[in-house]
PDB file of N, CA and C in Angstrom:
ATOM      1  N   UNK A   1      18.044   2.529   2.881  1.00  0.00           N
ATOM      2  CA  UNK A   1      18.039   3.677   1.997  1.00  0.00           C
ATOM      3  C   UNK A   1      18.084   3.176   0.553  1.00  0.00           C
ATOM      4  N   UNK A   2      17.489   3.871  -0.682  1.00  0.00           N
ATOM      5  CA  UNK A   2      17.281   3.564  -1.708  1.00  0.00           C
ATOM      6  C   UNK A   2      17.830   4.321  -2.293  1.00  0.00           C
ATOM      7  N   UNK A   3      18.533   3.718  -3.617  1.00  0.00           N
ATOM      8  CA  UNK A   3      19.235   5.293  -4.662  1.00  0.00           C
ATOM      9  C   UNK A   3      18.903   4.878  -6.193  1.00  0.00           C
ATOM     10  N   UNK A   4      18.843   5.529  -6.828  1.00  0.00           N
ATOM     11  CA  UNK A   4      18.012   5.496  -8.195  1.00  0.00           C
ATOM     12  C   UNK A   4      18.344   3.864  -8.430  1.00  0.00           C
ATOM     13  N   UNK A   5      17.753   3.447  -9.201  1.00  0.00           N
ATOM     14  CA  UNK A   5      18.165   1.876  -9.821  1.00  0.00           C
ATOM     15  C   UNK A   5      17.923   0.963  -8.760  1.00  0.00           C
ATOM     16  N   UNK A   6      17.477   1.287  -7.172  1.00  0.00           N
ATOM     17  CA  UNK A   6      17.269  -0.022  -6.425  1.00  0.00           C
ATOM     18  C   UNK A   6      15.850  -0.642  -6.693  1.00  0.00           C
ATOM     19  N   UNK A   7      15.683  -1.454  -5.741  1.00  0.00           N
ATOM     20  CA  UNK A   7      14.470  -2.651  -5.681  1.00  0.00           C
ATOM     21  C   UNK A   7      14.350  -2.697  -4.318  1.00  0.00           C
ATOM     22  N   UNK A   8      12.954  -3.296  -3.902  1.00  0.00           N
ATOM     23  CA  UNK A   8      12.337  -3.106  -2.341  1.00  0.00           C
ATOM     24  C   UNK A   8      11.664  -4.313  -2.611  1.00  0.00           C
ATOM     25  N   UNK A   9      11.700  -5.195  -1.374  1.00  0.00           N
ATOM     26  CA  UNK A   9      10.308  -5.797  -1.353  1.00  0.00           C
ATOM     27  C   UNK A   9       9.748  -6.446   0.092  1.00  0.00           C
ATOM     28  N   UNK A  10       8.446  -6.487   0.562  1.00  0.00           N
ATOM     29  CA  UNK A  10       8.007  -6.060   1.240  1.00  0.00           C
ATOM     30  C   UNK A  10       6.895  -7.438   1.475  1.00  0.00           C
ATOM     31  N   UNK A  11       7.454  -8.100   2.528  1.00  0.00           N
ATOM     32  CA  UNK A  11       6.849  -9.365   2.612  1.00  0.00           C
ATOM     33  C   UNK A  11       5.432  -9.611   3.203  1.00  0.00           C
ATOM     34  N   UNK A  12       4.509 -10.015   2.904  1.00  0.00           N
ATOM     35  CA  UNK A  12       3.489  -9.979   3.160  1.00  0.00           C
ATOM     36  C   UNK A  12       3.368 -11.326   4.558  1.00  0.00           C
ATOM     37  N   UNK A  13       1.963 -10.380   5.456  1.00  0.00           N
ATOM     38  CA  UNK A  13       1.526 -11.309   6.891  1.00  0.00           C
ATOM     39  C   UNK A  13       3.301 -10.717   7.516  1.00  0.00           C
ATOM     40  N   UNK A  14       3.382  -9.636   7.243  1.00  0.00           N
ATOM     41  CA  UNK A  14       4.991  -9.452   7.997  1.00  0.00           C
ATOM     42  C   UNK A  14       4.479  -8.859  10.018  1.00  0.00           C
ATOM     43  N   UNK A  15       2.813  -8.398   9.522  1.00  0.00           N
ATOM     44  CA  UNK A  15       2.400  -7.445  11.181  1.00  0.00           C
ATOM     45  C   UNK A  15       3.262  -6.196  11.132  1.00  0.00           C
ATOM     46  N   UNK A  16       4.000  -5.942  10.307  1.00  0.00           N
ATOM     47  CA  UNK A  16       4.195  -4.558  10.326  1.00  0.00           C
ATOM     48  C   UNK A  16       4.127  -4.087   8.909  1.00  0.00           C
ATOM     49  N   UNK A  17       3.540  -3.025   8.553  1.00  0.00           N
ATOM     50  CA  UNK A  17       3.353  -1.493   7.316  1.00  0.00           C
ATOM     51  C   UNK A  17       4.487  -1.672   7.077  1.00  0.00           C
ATOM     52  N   UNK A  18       4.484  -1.195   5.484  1.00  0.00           N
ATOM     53  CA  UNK A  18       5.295  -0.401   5.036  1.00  0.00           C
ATOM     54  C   UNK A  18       5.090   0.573   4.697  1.00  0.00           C
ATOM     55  N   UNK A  19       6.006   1.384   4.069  1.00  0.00           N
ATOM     56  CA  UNK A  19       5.918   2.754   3.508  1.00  0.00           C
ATOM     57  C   UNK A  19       7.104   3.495   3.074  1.00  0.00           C
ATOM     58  N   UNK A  20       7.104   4.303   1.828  1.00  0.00           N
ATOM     59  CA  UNK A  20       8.303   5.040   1.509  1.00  0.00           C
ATOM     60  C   UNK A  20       8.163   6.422   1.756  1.00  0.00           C
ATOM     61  N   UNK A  21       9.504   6.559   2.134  1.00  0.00           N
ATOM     62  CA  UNK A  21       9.631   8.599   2.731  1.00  0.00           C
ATOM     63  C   UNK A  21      10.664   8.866   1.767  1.00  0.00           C
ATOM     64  N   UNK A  22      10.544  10.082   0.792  1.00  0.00           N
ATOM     65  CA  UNK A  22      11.335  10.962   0.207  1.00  0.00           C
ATOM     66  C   UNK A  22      11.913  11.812   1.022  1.00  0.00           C
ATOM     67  N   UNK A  23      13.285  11.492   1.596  1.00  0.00           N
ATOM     68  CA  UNK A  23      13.950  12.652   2.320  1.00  0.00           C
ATOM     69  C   UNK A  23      14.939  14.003   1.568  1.00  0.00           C
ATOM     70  N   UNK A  24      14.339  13.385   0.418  1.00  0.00           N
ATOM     71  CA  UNK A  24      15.579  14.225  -0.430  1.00  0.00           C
ATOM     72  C   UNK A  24      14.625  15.557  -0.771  1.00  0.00           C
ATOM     73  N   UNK A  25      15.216  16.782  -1.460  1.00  0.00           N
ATOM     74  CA  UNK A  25      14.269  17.848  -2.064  1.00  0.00           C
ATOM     75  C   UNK A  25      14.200  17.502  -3.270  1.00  0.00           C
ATOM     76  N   UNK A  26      14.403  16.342  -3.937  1.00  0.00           N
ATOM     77  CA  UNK A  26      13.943  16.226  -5.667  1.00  0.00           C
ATOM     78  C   UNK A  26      12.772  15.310  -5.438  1.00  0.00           C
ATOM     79  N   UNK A  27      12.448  15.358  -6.766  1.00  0.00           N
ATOM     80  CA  UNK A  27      11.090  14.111  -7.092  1.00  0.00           C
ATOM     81  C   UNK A  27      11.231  13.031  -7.129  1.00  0.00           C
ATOM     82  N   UNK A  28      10.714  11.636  -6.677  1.00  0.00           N
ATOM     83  CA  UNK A  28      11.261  10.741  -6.338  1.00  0.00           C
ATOM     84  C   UNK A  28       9.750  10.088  -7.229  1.00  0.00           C
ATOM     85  N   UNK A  29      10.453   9.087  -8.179  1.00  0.00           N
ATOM     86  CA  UNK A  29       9.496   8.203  -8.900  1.00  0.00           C
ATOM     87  C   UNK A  29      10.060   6.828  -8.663  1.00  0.00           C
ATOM     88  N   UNK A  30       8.477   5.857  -8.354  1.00  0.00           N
ATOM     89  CA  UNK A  30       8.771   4.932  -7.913  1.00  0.00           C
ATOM     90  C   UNK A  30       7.616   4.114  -8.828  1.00  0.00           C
ATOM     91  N   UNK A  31       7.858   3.332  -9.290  1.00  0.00           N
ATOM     92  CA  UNK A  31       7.116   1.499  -9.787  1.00  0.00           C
ATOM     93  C   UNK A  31       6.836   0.465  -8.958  1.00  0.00           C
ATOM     94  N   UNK A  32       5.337   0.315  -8.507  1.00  0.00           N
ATOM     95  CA  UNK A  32       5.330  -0.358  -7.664  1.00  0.00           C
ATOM     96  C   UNK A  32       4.868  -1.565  -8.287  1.00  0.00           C
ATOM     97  N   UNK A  33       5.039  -2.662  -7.947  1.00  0.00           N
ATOM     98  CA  UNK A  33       4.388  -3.901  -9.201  1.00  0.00           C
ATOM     99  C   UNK A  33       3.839  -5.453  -7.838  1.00  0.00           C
ATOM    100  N   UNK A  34       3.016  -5.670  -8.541  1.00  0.00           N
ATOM    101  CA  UNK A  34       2.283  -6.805  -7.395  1.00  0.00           C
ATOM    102  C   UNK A  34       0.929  -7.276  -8.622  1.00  0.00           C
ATOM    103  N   UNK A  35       0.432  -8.122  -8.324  1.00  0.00           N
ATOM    104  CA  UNK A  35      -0.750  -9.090  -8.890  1.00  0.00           C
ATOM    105  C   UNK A  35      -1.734  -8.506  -8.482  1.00  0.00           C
ATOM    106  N   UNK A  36      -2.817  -8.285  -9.071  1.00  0.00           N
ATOM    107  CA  UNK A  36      -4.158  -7.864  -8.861  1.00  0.00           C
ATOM    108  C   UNK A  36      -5.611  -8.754  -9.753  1.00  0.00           C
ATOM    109  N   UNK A  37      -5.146  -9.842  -8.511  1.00  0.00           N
ATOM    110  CA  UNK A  37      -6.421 -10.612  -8.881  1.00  0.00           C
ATOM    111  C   UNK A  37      -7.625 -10.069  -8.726  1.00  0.00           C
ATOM    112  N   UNK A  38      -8.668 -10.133  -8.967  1.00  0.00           N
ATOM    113  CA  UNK A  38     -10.037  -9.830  -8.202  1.00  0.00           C
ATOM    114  C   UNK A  38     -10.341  -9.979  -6.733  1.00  0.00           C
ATOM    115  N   UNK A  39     -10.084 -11.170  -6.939  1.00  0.00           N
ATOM    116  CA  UNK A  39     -10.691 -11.578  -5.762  1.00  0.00           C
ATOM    117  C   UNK A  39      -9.497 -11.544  -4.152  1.00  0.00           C
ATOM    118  N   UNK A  40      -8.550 -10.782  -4.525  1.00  0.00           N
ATOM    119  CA  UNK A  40      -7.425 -10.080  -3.331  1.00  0.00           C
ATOM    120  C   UNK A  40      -7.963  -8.899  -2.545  1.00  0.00           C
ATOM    121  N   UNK A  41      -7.748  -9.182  -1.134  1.00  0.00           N
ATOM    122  CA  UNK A  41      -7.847  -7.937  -0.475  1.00  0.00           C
ATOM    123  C   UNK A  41      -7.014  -7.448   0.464  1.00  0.00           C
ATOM    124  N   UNK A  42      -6.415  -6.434   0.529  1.00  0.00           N
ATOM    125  CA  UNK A  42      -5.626  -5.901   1.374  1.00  0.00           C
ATOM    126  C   UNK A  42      -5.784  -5.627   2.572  1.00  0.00           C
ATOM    127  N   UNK A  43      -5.354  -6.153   3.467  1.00  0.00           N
ATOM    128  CA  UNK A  43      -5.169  -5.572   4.925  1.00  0.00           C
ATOM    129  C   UNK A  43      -4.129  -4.750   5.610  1.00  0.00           C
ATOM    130  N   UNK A  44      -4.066  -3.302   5.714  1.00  0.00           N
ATOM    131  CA  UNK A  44      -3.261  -2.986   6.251  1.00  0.00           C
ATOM    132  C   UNK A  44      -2.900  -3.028   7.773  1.00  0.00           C
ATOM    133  N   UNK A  45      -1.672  -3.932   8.718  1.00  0.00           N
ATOM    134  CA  UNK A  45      -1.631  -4.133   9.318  1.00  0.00           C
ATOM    135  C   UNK A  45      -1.970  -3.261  10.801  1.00  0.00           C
ATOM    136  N   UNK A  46      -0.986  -2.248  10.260  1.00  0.00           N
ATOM    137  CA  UNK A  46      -0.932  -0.754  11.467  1.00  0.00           C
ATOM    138  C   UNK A  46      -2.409  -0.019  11.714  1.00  0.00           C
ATOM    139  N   UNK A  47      -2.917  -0.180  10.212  1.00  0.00           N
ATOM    140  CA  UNK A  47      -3.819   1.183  10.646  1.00  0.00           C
ATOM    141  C   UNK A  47      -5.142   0.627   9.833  1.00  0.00           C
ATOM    142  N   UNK A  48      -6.267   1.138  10.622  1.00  0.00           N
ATOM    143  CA  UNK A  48      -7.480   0.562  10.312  1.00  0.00           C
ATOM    144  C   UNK A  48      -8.058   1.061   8.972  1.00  0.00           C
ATOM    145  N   UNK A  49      -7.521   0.641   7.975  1.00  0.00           N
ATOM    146  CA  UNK A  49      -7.493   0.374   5.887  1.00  0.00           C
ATOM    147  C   UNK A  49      -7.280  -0.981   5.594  1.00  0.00           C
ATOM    148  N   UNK A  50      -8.350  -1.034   4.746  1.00  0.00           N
ATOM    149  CA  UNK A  50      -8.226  -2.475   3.512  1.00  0.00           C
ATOM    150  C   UNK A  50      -9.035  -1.651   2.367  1.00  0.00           C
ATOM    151  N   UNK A  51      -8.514  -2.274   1.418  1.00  0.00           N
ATOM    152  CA  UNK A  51      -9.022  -2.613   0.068  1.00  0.00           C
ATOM    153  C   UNK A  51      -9.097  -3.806  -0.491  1.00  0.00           C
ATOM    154  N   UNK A  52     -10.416  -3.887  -1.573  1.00  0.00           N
ATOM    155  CA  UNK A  52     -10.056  -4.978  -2.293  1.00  0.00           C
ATOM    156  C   UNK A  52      -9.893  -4.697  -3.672  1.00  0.00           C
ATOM    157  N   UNK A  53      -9.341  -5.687  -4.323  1.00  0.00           N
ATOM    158  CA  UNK A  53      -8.770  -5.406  -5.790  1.00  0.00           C
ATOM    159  C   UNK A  53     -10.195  -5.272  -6.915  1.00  0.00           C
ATOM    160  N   UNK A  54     -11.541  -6.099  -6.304  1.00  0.00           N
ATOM    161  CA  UNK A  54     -12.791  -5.882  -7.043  1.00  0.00           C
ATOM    162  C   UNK A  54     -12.813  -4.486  -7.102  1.00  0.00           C
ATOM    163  N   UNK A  55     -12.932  -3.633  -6.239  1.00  0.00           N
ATOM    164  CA  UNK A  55     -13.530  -2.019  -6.608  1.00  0.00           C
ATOM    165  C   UNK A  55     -12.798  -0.744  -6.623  1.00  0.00           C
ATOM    166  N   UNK A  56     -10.917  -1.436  -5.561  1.00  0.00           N
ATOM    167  CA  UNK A  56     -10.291  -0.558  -5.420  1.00  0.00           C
ATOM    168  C   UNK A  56     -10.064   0.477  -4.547  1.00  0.00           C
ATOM    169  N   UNK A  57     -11.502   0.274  -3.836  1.00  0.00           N
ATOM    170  CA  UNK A  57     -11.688   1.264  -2.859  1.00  0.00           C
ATOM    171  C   UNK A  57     -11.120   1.078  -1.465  1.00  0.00           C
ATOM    172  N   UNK A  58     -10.449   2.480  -0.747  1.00  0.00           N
ATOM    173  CA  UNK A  58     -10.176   1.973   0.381  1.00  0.00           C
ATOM    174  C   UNK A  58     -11.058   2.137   1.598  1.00  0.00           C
ATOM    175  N   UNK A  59     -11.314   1.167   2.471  1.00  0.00           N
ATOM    176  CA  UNK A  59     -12.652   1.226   3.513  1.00  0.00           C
ATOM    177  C   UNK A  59     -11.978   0.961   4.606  1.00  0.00           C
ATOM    178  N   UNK A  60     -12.457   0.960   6.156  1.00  0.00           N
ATOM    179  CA  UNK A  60     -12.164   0.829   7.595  1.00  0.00           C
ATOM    180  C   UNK A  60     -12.323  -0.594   7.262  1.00  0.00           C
ATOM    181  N   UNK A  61     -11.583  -0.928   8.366  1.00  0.00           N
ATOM    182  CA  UNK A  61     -11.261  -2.999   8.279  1.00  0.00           C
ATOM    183  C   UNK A  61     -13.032  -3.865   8.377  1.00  0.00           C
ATOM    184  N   UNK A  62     -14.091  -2.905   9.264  1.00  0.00           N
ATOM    185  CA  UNK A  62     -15.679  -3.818   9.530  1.00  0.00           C
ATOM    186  C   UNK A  62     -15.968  -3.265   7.921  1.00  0.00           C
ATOM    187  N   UNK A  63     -15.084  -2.676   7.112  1.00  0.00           N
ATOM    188  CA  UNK A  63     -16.080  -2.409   5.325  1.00  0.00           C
ATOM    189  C   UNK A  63     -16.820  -0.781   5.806  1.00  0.00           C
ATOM    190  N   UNK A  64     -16.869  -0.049   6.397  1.00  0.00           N
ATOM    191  CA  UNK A  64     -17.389   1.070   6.503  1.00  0.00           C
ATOM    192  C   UNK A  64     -16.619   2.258   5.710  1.00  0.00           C
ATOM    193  N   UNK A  65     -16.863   2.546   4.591  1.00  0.00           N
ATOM    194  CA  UNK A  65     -15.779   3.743   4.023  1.00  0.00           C
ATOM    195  C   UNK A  65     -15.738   5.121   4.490  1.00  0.00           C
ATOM    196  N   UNK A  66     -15.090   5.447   4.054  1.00  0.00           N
ATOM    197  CA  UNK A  66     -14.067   6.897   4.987  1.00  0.00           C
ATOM    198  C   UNK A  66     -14.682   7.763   3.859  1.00  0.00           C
ATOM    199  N   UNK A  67     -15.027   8.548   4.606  1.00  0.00           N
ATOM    200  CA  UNK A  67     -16.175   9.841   4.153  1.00  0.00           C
ATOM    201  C   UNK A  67     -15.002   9.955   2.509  1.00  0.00           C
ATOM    202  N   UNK A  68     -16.309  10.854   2.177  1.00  0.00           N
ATOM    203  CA  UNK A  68     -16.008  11.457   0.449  1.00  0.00           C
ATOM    204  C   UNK A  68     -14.981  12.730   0.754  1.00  0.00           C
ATOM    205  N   UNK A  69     -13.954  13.039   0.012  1.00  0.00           N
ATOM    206  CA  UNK A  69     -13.336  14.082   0.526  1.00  0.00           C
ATOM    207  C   UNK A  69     -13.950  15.581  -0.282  1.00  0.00           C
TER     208      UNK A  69
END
């Protein structure tokens, strides 16, 4: 559990997601901070999403992007 003023961090090649849940009824602002080389790409472990830091975009893991909303 997190309360105003904490820190998280979230080790990478861990095979498991992360993610934050607001259980509270107020607004919950959060700073997320990490390196954004170019040439980085994200794999999300759980669920079939990557991005890379060139375009930003998020696509299915074979590069096929997820319809326009």
């Amino acid at each position: 559990m997190l309360r105003a003023g904490d820190c998280a961090a979230f080790a990478k090649n861990s095979g498991n997601g992360h993610h934050l849940i607001n259980r509270s009824n107020k607004v919950a602002v959060y700073l997320e901070v990490g390196s954004r080389h170019g040439a980085d790409l994200t794999t999300c472990s759980d669920i079939d999403m990557m991005s890379s830091n060139a375009d930003g975009r998020f696509v299915h893991k074979d590069g096929t992007p997820y319809p326009e909303a």
